[in-house]
PDB file of N, CA and C in Angstrom:
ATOM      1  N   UNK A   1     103.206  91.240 115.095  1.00  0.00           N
ATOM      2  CA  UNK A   1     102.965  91.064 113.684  1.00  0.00           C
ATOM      3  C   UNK A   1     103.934  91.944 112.891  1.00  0.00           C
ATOM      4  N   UNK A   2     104.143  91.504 111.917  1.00  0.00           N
ATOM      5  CA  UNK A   2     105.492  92.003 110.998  1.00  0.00           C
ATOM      6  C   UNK A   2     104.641  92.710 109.871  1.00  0.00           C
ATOM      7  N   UNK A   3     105.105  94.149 109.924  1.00  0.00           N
ATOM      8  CA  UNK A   3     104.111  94.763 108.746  1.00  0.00           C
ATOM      9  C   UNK A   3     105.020  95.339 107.400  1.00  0.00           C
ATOM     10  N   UNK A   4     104.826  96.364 106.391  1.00  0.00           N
ATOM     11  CA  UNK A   4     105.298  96.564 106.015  1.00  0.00           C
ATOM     12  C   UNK A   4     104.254  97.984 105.710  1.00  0.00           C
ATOM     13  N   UNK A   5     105.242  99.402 106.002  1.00  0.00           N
ATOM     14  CA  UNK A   5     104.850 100.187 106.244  1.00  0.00           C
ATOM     15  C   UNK A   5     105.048 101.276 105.627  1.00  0.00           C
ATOM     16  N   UNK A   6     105.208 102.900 105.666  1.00  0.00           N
ATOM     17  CA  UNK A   6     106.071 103.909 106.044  1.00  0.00           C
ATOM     18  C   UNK A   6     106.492 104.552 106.546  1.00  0.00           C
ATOM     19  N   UNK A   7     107.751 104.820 106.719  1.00  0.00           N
ATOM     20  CA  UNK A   7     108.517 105.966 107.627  1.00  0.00           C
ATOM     21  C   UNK A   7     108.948 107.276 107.079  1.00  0.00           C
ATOM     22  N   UNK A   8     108.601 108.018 108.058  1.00  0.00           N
ATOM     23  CA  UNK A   8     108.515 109.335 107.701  1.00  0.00           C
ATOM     24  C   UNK A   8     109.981 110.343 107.365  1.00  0.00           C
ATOM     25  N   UNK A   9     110.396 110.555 106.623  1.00  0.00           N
ATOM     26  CA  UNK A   9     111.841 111.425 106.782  1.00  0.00           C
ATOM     27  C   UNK A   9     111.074 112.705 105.770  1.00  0.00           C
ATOM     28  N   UNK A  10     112.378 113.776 106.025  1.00  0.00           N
ATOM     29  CA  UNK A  10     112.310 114.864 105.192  1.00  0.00           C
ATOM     30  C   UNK A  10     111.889 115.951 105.849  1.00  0.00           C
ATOM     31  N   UNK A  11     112.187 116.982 105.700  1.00  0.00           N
ATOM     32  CA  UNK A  11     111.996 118.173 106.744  1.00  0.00           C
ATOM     33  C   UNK A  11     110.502 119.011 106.586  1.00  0.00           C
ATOM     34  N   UNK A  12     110.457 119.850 107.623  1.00  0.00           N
ATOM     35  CA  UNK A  12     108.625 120.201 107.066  1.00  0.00           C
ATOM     36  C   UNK A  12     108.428 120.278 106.050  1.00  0.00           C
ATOM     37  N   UNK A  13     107.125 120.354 105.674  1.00  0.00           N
ATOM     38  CA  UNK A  13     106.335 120.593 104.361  1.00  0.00           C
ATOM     39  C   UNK A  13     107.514 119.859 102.949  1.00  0.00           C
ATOM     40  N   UNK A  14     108.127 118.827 103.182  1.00  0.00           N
ATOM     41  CA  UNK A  14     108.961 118.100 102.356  1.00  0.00           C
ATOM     42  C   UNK A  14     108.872 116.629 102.715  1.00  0.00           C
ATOM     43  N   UNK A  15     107.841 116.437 102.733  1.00  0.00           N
ATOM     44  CA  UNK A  15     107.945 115.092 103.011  1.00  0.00           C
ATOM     45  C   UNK A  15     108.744 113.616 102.378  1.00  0.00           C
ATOM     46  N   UNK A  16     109.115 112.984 102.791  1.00  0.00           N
ATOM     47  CA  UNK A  16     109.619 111.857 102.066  1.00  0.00           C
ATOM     48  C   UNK A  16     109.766 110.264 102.842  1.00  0.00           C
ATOM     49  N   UNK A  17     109.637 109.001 102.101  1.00  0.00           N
ATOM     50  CA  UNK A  17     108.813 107.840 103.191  1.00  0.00           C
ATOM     51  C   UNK A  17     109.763 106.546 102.734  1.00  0.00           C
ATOM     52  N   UNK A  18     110.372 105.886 103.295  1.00  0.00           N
ATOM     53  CA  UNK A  18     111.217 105.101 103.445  1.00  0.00           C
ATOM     54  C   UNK A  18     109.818 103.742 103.617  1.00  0.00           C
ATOM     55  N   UNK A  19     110.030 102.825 102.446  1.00  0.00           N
ATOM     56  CA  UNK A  19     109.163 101.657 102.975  1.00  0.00           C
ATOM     57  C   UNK A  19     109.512 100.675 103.820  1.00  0.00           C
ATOM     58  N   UNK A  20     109.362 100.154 104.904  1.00  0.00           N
ATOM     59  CA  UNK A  20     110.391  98.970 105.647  1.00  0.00           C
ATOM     60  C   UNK A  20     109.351  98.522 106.101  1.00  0.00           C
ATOM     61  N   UNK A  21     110.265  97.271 106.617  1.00  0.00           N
ATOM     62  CA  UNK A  21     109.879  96.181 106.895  1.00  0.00           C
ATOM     63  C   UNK A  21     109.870  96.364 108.960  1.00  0.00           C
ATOM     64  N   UNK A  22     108.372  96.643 109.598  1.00  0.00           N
ATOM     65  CA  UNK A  22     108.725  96.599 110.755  1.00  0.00           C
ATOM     66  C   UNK A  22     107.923  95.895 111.997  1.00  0.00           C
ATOM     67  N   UNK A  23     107.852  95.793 112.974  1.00  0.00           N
ATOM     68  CA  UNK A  23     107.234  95.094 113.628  1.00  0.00           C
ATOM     69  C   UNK A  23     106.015  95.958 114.140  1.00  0.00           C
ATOM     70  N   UNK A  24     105.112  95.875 114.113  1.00  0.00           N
ATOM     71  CA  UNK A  24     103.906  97.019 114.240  1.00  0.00           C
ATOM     72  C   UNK A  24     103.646  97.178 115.785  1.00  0.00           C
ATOM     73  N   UNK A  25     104.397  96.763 116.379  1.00  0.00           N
ATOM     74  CA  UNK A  25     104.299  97.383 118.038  1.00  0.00           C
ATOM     75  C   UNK A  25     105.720  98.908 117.792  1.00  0.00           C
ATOM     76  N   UNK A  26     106.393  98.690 117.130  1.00  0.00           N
ATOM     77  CA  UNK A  26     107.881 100.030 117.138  1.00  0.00           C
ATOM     78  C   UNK A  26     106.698 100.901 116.582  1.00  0.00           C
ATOM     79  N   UNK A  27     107.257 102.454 117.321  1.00  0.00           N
ATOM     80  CA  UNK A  27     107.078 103.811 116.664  1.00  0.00           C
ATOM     81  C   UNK A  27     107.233 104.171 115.200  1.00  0.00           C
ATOM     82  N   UNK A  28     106.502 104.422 114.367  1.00  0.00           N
ATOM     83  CA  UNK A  28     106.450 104.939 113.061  1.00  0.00           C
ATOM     84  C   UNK A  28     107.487 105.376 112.491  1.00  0.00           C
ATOM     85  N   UNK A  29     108.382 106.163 113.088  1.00  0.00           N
ATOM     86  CA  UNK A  29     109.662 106.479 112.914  1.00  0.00           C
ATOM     87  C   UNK A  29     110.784 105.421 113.551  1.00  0.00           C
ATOM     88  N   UNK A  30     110.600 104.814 114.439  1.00  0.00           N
ATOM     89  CA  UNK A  30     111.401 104.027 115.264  1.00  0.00           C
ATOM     90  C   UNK A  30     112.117 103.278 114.416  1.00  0.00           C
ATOM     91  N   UNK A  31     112.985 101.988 115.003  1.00  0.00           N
ATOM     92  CA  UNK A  31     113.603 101.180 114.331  1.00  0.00           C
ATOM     93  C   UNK A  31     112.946 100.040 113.715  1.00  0.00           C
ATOM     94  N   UNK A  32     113.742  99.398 112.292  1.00  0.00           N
ATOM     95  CA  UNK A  32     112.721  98.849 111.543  1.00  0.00           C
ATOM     96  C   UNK A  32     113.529  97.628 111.046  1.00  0.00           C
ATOM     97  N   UNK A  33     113.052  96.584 110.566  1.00  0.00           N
ATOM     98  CA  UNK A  33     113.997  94.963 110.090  1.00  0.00           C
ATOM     99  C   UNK A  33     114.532  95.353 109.135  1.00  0.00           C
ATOM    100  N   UNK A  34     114.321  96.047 108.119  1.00  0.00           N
ATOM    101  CA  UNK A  34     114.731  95.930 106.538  1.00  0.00           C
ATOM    102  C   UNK A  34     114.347  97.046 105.850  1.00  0.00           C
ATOM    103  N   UNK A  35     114.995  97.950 104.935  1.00  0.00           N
ATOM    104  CA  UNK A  35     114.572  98.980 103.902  1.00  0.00           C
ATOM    105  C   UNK A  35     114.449  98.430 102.837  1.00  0.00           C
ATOM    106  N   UNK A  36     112.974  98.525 102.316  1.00  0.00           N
ATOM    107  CA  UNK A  36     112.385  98.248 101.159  1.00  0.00           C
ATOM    108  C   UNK A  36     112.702  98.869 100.099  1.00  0.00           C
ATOM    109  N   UNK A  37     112.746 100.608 100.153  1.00  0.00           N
ATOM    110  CA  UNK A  37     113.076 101.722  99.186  1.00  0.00           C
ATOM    111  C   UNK A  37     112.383 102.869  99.828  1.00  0.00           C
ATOM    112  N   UNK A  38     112.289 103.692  99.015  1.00  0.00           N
ATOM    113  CA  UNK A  38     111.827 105.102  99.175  1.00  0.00           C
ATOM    114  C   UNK A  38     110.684 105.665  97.977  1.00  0.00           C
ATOM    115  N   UNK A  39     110.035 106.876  99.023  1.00  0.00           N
ATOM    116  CA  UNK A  39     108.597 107.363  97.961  1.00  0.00           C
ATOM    117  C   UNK A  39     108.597 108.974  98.445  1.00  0.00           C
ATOM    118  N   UNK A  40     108.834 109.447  96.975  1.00  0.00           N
ATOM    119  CA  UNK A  40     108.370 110.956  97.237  1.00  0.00           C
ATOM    120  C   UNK A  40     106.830 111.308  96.750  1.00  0.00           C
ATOM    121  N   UNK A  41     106.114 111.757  97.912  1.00  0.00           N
ATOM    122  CA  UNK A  41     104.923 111.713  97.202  1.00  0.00           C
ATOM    123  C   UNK A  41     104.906 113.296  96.550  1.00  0.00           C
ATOM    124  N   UNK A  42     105.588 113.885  96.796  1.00  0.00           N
ATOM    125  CA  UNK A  42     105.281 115.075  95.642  1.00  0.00           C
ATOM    126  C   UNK A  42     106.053 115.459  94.258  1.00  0.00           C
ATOM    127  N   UNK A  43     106.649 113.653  94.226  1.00  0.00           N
ATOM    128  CA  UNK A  43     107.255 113.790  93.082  1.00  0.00           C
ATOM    129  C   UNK A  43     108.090 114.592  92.412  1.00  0.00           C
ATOM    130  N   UNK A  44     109.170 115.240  92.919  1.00  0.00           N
ATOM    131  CA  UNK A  44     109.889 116.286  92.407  1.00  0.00           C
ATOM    132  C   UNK A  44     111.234 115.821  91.680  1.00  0.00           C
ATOM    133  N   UNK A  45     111.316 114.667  91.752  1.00  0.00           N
ATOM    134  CA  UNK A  45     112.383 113.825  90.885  1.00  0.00           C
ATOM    135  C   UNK A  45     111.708 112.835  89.984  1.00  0.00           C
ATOM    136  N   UNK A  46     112.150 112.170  88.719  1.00  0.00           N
ATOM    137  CA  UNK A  46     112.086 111.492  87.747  1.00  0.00           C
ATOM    138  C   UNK A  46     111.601 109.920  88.626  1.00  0.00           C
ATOM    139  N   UNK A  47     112.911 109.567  89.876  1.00  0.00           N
ATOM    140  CA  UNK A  47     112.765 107.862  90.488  1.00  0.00           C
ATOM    141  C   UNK A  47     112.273 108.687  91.918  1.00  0.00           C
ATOM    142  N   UNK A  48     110.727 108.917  91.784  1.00  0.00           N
ATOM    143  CA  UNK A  48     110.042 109.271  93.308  1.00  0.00           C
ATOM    144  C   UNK A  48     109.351 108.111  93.643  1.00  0.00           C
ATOM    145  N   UNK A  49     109.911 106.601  93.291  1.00  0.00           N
ATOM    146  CA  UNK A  49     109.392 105.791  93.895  1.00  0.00           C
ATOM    147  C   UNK A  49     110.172 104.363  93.462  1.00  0.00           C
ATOM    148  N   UNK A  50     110.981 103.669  94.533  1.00  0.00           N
ATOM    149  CA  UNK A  50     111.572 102.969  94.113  1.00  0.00           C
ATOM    150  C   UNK A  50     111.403 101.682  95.193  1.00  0.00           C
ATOM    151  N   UNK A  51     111.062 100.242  94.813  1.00  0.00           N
ATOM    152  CA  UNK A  51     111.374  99.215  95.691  1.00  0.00           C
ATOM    153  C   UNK A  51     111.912  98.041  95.354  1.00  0.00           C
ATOM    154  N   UNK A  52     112.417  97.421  96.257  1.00  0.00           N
ATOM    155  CA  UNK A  52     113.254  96.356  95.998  1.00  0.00           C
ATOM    156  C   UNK A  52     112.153  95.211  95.721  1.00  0.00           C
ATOM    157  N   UNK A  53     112.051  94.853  94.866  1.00  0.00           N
ATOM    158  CA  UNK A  53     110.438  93.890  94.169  1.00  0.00           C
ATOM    159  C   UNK A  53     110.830  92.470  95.015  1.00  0.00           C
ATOM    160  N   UNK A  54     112.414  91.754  94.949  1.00  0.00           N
ATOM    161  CA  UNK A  54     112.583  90.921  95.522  1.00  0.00           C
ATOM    162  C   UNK A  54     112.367  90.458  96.814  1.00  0.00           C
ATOM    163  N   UNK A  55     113.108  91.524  97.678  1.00  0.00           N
ATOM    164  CA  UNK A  55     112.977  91.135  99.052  1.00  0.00           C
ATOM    165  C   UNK A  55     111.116  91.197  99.658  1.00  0.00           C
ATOM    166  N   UNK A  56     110.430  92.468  99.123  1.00  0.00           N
ATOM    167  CA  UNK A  56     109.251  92.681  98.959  1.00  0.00           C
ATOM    168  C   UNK A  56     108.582  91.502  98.689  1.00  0.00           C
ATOM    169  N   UNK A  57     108.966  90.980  98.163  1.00  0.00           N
ATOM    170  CA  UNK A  57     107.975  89.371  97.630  1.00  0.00           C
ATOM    171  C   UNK A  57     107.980  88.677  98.442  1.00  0.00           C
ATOM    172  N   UNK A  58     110.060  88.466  99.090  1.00  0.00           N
ATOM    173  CA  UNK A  58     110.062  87.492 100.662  1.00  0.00           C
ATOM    174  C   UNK A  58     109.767  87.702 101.392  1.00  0.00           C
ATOM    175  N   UNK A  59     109.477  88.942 102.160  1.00  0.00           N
ATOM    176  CA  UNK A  59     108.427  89.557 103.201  1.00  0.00           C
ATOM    177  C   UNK A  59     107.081  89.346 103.172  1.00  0.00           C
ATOM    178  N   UNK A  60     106.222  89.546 101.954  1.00  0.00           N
ATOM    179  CA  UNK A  60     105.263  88.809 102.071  1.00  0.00           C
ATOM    180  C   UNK A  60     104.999  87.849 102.022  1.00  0.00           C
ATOM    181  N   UNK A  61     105.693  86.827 101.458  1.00  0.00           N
ATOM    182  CA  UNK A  61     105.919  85.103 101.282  1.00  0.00           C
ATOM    183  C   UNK A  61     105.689  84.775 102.872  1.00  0.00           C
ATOM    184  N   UNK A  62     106.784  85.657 103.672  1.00  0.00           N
ATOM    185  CA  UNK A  62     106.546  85.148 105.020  1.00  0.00           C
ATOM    186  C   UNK A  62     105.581  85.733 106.148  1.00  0.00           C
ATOM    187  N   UNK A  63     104.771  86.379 105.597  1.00  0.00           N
ATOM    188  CA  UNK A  63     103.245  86.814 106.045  1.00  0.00           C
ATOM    189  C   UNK A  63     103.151  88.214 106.709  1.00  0.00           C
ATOM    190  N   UNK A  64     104.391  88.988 105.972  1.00  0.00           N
ATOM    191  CA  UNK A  64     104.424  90.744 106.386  1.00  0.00           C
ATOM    192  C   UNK A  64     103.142  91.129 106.014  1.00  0.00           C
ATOM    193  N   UNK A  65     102.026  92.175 106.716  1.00  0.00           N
ATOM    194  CA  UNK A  65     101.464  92.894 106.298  1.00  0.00           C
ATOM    195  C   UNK A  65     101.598  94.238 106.061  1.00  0.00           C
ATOM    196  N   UNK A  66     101.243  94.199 104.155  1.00  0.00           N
ATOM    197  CA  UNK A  66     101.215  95.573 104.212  1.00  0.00           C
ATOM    198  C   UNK A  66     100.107  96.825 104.600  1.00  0.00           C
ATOM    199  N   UNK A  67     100.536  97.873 104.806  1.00  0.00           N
ATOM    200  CA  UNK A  67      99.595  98.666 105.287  1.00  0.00           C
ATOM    201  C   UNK A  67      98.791  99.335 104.277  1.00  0.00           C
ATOM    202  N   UNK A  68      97.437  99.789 103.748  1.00  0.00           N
ATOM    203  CA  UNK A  68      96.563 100.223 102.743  1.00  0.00           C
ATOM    204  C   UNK A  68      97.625 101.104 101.400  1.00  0.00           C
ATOM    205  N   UNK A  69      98.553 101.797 102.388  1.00  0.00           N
ATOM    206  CA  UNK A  69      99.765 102.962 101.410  1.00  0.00           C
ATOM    207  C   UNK A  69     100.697 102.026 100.950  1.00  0.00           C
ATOM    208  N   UNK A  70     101.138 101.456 101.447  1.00  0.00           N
ATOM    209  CA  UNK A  70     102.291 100.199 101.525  1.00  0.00           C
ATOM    210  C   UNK A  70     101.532  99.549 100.150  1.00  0.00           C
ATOM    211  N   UNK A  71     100.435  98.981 100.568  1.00  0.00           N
ATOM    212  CA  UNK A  71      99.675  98.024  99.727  1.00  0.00           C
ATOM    213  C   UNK A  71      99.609  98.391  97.934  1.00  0.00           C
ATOM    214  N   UNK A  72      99.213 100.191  98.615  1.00  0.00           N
ATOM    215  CA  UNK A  72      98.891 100.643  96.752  1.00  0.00           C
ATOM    216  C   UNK A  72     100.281 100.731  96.226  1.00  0.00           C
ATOM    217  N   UNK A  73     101.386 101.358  96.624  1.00  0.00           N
ATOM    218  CA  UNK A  73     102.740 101.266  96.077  1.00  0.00           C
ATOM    219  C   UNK A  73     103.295 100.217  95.449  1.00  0.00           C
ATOM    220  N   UNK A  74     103.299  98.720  96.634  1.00  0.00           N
ATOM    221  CA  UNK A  74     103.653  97.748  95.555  1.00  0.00           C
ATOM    222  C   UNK A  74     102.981  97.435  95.008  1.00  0.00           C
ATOM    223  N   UNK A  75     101.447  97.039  95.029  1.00  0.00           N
ATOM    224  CA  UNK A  75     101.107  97.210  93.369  1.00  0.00           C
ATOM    225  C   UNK A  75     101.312  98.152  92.498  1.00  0.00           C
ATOM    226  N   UNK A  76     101.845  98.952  92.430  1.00  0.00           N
ATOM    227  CA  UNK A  76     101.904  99.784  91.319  1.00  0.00           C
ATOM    228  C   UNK A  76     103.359  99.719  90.675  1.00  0.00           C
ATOM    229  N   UNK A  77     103.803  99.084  91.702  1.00  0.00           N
ATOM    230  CA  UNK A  77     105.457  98.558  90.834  1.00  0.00           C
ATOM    231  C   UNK A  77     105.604  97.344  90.498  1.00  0.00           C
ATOM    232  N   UNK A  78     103.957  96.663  90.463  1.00  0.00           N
ATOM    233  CA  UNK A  78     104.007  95.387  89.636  1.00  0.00           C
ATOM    234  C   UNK A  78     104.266  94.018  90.584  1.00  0.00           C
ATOM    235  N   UNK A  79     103.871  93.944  91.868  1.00  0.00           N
ATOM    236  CA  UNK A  79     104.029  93.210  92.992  1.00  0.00           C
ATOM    237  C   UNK A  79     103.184  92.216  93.781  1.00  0.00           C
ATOM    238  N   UNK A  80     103.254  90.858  93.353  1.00  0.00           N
ATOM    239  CA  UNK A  80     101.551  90.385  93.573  1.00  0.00           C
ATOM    240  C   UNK A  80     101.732  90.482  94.798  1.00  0.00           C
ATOM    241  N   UNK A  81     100.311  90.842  95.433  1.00  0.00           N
ATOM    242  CA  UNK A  81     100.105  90.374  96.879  1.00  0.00           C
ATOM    243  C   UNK A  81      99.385  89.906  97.275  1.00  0.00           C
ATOM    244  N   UNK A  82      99.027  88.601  96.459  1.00  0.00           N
ATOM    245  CA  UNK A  82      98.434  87.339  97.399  1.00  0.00           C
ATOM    246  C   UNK A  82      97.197  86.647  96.290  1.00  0.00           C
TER     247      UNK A  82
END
């Protein structure tokens, strides 16, 4: 199943999460189909959350699931899902 997730980057206690597009058997960090954008959750920049609304739409068009975190992000950048 093709999900749509996050990946973890950024060094300790700095977290930072790359949204992609991946197959939910790969490792969390592992390799992934497609980069969606990026999310700082402690917000220390102005754009701590950015996604590509388009491709995001064709991923779910073709039955990516997103994951509960995945889920609240693109809605919040205005993203129907379903």
């Amino acid at each position: 199943m093709v999900k749509i997730r996050l990946s973890r980057f950024g060094s300790a206690h700095n977290p930072h999460y790359r949204i992609v597009v991946t197959d939910s058997r790969r490792p969390r960090d592992g390799g992934y189909i497609e980069n969606l954008g990026h999310y700082d959750p402690r917000k220390t920049t102005e754009n701590y959350l950015k996604v590509d609304a388009e491709r995001a739409a064709h991923w779910l068009a073709q039955g990516a699931q997103p994951t509960a975190t995945a889920r609240r992000l693109l809605k919040s950048q205005g993203i129907k899902l379903g």
